[in-house]
Protein backbone atom coordinates (compact mmCIF):
# COMPACT_ATOMS: atom_id res chain seq x y z
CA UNK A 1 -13.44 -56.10 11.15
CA UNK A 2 -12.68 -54.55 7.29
CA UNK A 3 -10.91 -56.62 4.77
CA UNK A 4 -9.60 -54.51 1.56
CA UNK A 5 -9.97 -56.52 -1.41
CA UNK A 6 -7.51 -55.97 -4.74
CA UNK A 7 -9.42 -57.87 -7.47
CA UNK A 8 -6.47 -57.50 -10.03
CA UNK A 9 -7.54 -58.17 -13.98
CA UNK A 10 -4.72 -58.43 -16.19
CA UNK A 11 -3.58 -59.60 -19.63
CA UNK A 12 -1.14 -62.53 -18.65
CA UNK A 13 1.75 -63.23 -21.52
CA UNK A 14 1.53 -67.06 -22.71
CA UNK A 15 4.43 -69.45 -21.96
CA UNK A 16 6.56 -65.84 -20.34
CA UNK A 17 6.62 -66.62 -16.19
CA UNK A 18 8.95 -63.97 -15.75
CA UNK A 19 7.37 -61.21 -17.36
CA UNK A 20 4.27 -62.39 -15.45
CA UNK A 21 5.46 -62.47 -12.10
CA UNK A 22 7.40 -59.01 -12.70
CA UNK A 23 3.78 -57.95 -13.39
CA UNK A 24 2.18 -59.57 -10.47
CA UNK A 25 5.18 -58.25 -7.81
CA UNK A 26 4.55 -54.66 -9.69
CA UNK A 27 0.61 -54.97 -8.79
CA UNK A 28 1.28 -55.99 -5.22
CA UNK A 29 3.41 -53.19 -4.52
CA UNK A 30 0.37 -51.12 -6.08
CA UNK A 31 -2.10 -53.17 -4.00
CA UNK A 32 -0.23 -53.04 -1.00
CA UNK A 33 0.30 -48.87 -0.89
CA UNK A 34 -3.30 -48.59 -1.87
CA UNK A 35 -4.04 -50.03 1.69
CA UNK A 36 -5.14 -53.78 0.09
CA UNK A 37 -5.03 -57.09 2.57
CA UNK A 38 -5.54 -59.26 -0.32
CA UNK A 39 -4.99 -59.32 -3.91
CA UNK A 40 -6.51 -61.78 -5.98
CA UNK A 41 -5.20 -62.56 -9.61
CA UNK A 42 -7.06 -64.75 -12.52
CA UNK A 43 -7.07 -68.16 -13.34
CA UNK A 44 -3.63 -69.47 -14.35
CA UNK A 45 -1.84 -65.70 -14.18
CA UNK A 46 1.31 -67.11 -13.85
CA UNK A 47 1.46 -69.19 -16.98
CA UNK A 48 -1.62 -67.85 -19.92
CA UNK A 49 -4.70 -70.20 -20.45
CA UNK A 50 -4.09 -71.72 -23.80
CA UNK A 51 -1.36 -74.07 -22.46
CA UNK A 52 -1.74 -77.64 -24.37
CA UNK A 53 1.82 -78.68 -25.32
CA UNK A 54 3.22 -75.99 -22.86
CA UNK A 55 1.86 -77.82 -19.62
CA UNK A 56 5.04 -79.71 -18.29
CA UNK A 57 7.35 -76.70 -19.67
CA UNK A 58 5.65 -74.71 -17.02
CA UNK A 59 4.63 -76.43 -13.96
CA UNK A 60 5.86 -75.69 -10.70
CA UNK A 61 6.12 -77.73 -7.22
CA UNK A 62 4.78 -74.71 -5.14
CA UNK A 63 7.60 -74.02 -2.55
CA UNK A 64 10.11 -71.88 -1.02
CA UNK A 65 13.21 -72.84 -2.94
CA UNK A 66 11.35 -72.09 -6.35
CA UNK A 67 12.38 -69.04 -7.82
CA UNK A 68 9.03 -67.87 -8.56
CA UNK A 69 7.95 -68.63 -5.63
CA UNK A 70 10.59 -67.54 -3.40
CA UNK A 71 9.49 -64.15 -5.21
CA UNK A 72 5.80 -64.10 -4.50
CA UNK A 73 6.26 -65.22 -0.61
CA UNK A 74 8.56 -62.67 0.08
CA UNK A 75 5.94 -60.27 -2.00
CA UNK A 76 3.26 -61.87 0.63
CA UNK A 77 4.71 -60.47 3.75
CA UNK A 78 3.09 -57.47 3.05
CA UNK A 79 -0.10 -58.83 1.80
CA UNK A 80 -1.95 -61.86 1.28
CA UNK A 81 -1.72 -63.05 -2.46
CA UNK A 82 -4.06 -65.38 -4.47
CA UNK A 83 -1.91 -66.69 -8.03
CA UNK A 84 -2.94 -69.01 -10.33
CA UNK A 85 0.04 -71.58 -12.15
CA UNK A 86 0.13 -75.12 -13.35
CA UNK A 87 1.17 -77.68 -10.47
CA UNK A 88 3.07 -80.57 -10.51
CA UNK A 89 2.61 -83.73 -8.40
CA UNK A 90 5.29 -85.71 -6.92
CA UNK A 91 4.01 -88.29 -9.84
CA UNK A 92 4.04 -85.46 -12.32
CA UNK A 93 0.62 -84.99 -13.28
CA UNK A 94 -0.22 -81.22 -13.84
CA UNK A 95 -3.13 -79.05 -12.08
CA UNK A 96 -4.77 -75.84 -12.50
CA UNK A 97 -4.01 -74.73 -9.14
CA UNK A 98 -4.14 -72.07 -7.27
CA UNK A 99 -2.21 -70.79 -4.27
CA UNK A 100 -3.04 -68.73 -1.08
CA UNK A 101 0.15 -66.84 0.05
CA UNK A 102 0.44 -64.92 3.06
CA UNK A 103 3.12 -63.65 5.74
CA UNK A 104 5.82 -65.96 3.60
CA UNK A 105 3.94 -69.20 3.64
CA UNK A 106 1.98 -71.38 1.12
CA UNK A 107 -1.31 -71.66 3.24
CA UNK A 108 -3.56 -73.38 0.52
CA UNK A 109 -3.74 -74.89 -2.72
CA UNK A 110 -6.55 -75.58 -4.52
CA UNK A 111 -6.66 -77.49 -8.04
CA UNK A 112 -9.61 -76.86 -10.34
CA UNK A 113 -11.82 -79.80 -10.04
CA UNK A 114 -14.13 -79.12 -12.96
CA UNK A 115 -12.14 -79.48 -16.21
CA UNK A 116 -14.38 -77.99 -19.32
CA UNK A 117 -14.38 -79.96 -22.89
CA UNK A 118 -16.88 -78.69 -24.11
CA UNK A 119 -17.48 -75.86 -27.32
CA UNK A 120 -14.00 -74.32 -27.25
CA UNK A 121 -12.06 -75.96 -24.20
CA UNK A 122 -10.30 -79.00 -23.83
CA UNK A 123 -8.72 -78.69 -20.47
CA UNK A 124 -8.75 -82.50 -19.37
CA UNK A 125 -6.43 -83.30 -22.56
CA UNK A 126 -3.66 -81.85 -21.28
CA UNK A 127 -4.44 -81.53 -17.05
CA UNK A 128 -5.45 -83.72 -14.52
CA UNK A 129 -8.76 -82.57 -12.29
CA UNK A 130 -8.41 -82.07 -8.76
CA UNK A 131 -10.55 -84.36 -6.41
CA UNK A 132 -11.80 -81.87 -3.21
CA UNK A 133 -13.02 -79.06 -1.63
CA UNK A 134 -11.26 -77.39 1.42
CA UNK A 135 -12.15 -74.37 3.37
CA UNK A 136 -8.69 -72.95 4.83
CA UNK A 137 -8.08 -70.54 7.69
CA UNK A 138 -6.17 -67.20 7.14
CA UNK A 139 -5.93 -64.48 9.71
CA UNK A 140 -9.00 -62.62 7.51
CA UNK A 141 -11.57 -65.69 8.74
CA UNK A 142 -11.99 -68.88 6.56
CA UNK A 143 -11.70 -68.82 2.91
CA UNK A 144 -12.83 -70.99 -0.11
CA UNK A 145 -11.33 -70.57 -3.57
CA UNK A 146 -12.83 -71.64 -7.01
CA UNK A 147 -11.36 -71.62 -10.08
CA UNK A 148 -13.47 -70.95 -13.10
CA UNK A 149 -15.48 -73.87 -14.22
CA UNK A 150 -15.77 -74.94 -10.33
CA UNK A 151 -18.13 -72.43 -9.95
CA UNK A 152 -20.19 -73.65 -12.84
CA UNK A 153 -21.55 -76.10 -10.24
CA UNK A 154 -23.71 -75.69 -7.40
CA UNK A 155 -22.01 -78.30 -5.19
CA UNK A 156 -18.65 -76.49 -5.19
CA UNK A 157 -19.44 -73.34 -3.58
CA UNK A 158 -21.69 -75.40 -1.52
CA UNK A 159 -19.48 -77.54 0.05
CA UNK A 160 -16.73 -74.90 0.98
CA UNK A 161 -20.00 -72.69 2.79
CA UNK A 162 -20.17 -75.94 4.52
CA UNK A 163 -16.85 -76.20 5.60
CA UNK A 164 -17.18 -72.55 6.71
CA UNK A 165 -15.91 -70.13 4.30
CA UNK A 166 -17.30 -66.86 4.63
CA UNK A 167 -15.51 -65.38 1.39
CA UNK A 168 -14.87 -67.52 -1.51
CA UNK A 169 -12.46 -65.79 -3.82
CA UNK A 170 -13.27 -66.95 -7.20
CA UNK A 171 -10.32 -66.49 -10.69
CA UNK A 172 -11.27 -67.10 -14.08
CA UNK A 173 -9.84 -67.08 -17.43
CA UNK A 174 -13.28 -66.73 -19.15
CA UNK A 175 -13.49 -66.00 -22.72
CA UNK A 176 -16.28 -63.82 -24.02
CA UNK A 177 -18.53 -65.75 -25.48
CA UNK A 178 -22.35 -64.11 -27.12
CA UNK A 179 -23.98 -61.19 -26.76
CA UNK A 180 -26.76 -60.30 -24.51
CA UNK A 181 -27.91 -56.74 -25.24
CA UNK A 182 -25.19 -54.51 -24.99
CA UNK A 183 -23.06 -56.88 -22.67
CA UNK A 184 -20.83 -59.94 -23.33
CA UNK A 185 -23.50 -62.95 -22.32
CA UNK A 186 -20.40 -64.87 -20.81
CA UNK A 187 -20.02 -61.62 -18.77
CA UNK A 188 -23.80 -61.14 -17.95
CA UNK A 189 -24.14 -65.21 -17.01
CA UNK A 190 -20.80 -65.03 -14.09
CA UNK A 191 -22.22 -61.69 -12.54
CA UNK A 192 -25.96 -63.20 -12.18
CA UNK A 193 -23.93 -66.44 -10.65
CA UNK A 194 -21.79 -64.89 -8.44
CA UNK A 195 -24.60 -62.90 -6.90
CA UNK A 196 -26.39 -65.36 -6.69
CA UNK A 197 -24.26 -67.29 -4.19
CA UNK A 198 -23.65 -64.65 -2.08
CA UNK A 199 -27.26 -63.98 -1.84
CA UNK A 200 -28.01 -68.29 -1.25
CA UNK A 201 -24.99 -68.68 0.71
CA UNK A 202 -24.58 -65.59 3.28
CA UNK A 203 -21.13 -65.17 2.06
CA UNK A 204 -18.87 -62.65 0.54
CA UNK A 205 -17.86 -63.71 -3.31
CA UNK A 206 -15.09 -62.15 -5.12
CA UNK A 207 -14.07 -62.68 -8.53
CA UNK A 208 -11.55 -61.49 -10.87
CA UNK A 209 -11.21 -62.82 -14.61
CA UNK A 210 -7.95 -61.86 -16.91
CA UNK A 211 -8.44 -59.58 -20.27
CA UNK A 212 -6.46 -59.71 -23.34
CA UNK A 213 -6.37 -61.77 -26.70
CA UNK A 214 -4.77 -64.85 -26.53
CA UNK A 215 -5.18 -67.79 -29.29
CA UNK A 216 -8.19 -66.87 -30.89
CA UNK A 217 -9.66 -65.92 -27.42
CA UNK A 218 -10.65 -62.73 -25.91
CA UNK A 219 -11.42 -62.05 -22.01
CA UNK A 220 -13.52 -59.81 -20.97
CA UNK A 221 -12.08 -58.44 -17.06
CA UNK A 222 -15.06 -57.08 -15.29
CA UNK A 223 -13.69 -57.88 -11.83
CA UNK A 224 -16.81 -58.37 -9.08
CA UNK A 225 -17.28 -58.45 -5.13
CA UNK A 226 -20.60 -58.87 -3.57
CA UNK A 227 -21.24 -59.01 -0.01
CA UNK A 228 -23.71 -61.23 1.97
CA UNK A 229 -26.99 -59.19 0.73
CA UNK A 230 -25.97 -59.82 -3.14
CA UNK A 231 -25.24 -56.37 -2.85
CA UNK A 232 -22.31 -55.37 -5.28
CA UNK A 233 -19.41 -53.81 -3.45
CA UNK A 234 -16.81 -53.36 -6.62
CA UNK A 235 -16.85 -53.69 -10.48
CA UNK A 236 -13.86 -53.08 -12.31
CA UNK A 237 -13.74 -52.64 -16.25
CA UNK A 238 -14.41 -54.64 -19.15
CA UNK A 239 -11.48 -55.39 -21.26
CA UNK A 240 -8.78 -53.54 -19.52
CA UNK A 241 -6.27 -54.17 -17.21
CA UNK A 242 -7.66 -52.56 -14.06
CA UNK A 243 -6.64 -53.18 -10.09
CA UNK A 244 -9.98 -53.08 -8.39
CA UNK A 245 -10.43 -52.16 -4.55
CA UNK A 246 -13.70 -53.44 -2.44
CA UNK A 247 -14.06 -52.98 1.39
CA UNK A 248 -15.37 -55.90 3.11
CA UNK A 249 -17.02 -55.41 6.29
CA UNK A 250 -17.38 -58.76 8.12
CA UNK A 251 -19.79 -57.62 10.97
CA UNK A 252 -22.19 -57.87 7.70
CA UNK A 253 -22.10 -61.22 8.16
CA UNK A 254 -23.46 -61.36 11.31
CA UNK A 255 -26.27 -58.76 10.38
CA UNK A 256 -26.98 -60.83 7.38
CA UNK A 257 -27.23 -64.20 9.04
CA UNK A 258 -29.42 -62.61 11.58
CA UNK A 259 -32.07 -61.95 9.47
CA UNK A 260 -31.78 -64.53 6.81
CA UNK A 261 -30.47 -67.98 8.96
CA UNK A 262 -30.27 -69.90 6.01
CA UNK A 263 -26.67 -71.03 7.07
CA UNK A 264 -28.07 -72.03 10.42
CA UNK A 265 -31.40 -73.92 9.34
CA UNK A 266 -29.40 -76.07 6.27
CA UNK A 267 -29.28 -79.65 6.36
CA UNK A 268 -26.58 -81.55 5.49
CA UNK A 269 -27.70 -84.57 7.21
CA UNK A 270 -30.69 -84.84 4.78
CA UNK A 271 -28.58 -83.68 1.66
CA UNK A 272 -26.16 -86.70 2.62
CA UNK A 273 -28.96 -89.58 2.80
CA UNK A 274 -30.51 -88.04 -0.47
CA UNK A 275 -27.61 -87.97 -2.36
CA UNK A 276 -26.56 -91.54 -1.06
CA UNK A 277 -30.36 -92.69 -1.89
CA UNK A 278 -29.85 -91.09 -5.42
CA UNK A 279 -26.24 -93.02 -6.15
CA UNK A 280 -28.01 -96.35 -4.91
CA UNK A 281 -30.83 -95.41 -7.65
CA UNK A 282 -33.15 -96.24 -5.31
């Protein structure tokens, strides 16, 4: 079976929903005609990054009735969409979140877990973190998504490959950040991560990260898929807005696995005691 990835890297409008989702509806239609199955946007693509203040302005309770919403499901009976907005809980506390769509339904939501304060962000002044890890079911296999500084740490993508995702599908809104060489060292430190997981883990990895200027910040784009190998399928530009295309093939999985059973000789059994061992301090 082929999957047709559309990693799509844009320049998101702070605080202007409307003028973002006209974008994202615009890029689906693009996706969609260009033979995609799934089109993944950045972090937050909905809303901007730079939030603070903005946060309860622009949350949404993901559902039907919504207006943006109602937009992007209708948009998703073509083809599956990944979007990134600000959530709202029944007790109003706010989430990065983002949302599966396909065939007119919300299939998954996922709320970053790892909130960054540290050198230029202070995400956890404004948001609450999300508190799991779900692998979800689509009719392209099971999925895993990330969002940003999730995949920062090694337990996150670990835990979904344990729950059975065989593509994790990975948005950022990373700001460039030093210089290594010629290349942004923000830029250079996610491509040698991502690859590195899909090498570890057996698993396809897509990511796409927004570009623009916004606050002070600049982000860099360079949308990525790898397949099982490491191998890298797709790279879109740096610092453009750019709809990127990669073809998955998901019998690689299968040849993968068969020659490197990592997946199949893990153990989560001893990972379990050892980590319960470690939070005795024993």
């Amino acid at each position: 079976m082929k999957v047709t990835l559309a990693l799509a890297q844009i320049n998101t409008r702070l605080g202007e929903m409307q003028a973002n989702l006209e974008k994202h509806l615009a890029l689906a239609k693009e996706a969609w005609s260009s033979g995609a199955d799934i089109l993944l946007f950045p972090e937050l693509s909905l809303t901007g990054y730079v939030l603070q203040d903005l946060v309860p302005a622009l949350a949404r309770r993901p559902h039907a009735d919504d207006p943006l919403f109602k937009a992007l499901l209708k948009a998703s009976k073509d083809l599956d969409l990944v979007v990134g907005f600000v959530e709202e809980d029944a007790r109003h506390r706010f989430y990065i979140a983002s949302a599966y769509l396909a065939e007119g339904e919300i299939v998954h939501i996922h709320r970053k877990v790892h909130l960054p304060t540290y050198t230029l962000f202070d995400e956890k002044r404004y948001l609450a973190a999300g508190d799991g890890f779900r692998a979800f079911d689509t009719r392209f296999g099971r999925l895993g998504m990330l969002i940003c500084e999730d995949f920062w740490h090694i337990s996150s993508p670990y835990l979904l490959w344990l729950d059975g995702a065989d593509l994790l599908l990975m948005s950022s809104a990373s700001p460039g950040r030093g210089i290594t060489g010629e290349q942004i060292g923000s830029a250079e430190t996610v491509e040698t991560v991502t690859k590195t997981y899909a090498q570890l883990l057996t698993v396809f990895i897509a990511h796409t990260n927004r570009v623009g200027f916004e606050d002070g910040l600049k982000f860099w784009g360079g949308a990525t898929a790898y397949d099982p190998d490491g191998t890298l399928l797709a790279k879109g530009p740096y610092d453009e807005e750019a709809l990127t295309l990669a073809e998955l093939d998901l019998d690689q999985l299968r040849r993968t696995r068969s020659r490197l059973p990592l997946l199949r000789d893990e153990r989560p059994d001893l990972v379990r005691r050892e980590l319960e061992r470690i939070l005795r301090h024993d």
